[in-house]
Protein backbone atom coordinates (compact mmCIF):
# COMPACT_ATOMS: atom_id res chain seq x y z
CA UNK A 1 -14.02 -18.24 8.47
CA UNK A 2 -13.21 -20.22 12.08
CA UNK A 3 -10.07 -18.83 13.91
CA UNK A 4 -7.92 -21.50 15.56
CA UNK A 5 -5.00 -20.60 18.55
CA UNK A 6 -2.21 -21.24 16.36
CA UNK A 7 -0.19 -22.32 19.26
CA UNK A 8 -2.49 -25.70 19.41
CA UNK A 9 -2.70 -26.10 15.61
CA UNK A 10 -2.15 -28.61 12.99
CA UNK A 11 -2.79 -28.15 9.51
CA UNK A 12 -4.51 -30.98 7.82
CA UNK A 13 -4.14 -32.01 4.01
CA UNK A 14 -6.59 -35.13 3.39
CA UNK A 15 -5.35 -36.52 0.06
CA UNK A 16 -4.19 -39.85 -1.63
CA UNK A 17 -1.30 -41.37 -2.95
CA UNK A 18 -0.54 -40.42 -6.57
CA UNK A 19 -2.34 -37.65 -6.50
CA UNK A 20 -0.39 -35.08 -8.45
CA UNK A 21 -3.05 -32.20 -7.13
CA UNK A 22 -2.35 -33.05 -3.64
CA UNK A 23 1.19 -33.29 -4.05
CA UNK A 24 1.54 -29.74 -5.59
CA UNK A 25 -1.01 -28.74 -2.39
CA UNK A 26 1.55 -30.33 0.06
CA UNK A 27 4.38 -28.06 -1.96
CA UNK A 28 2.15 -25.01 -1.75
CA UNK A 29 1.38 -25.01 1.62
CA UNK A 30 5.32 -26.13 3.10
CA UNK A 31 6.46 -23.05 0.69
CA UNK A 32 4.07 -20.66 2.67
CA UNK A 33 4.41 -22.00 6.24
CA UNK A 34 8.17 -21.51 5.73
CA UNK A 35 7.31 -17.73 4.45
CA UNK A 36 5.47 -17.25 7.70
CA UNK A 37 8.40 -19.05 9.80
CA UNK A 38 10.57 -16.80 8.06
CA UNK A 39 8.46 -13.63 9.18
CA UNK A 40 7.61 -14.81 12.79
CA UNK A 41 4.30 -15.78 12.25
CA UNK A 42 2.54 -18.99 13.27
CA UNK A 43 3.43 -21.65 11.24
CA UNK A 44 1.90 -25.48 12.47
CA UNK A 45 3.13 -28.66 11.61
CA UNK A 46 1.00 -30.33 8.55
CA UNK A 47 -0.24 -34.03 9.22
CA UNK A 48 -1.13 -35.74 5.78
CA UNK A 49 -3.99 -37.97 5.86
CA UNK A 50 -4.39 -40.96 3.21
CA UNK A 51 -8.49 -40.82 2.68
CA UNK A 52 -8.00 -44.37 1.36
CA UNK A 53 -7.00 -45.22 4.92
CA UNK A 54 -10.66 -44.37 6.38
CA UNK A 55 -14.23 -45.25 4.54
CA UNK A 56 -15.57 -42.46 6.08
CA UNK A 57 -12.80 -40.14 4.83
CA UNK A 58 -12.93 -41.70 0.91
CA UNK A 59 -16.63 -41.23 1.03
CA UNK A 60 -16.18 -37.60 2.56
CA UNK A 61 -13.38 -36.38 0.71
CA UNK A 62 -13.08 -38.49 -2.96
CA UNK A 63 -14.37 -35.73 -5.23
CA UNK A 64 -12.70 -33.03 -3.19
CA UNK A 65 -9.27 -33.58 -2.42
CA UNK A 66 -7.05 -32.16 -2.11
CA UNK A 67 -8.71 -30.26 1.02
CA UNK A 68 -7.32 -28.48 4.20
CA UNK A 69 -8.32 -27.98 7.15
CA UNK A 70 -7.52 -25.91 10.17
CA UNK A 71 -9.29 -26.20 13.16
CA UNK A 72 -12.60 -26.55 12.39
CA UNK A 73 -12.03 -24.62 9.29
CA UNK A 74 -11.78 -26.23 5.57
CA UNK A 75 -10.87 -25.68 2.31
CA UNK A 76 -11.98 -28.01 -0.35
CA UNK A 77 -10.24 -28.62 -3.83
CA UNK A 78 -7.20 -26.61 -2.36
CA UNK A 79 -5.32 -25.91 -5.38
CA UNK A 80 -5.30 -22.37 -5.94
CA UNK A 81 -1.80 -20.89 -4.25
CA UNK A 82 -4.19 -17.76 -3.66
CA UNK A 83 -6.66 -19.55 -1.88
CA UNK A 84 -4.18 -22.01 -0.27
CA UNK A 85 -2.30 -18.65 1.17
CA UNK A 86 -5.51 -16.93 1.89
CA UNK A 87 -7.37 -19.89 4.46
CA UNK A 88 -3.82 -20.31 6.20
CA UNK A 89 -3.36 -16.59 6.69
CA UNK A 90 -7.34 -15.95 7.65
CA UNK A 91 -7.14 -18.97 10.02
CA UNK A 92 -3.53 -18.54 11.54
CA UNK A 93 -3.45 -15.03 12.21
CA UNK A 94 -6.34 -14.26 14.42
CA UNK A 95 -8.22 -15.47 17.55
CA UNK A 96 -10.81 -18.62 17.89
CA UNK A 97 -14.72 -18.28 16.38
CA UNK A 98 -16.98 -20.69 17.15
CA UNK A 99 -18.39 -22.92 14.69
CA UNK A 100 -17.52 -25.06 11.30
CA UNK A 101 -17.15 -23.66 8.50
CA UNK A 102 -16.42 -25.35 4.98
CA UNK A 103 -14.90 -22.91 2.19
CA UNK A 104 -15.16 -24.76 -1.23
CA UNK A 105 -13.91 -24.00 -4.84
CA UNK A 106 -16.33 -22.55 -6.40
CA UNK A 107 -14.63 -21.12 -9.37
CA UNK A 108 -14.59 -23.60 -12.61
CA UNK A 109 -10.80 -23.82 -13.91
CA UNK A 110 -10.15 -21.20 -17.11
CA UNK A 111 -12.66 -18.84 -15.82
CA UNK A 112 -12.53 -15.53 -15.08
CA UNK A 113 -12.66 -15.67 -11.34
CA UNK A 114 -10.35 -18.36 -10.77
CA UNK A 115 -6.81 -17.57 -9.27
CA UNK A 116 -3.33 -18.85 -9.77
């Protein structure tokens, strides 16, 4: 997963309006940037971006929202708290990587694998 310098970091959250999965995202990840606040760690600012404010955005993002990104690190259908705590933590807490990289949900909801 891409490293960022938390010191020149924004977390993303590309969602829409009335979108109860990116709401509960948004909730998610304030709750665990406050944690890290709390503990000392790096905890960015979070711009929300309306994908029905950019073609290129709906087209990029419609079937995935609600998705984060850090960096040049992202996180597709971010819903899981697990996985929502787990990209902020791998991406916050360490040094820059080069390169994109694009972590997706891969787990179908009700299975075995998937996380709460």
């Amino acid at each position: 997963m891409s490293r960022t310098d938390p010191a020149a970091t924004v977390v993303v959250l590309y969602g829409a309006p009335g979108c109860h999965l990116c709401e509960d995202a948004r909730a998610l990840v304030d709750a665990h940037l406050d944690a890290r606040r709390s503990s000392g760690r790096a905890a960015p600012p979070v711009l929300v971006r309306d994908i029905h404010g950019d073609d290129g955005l709906l087209r990029a993002f419609m079937e995935t929202i609600p998705v984060l990104e850090v960096g040049t690190a992202r996180l597709e259908l971010a819903t899981s708290p697990a996985r929502i705590r787990g990209f902020l933590d791998a991406t916050l807490d360490a040094g820059p990587s080069p390169g994109p990289d694009v972590v997706s949900q891969d787990v179908a909801p009700g299975s075995a694998g998937a996380d709460a």
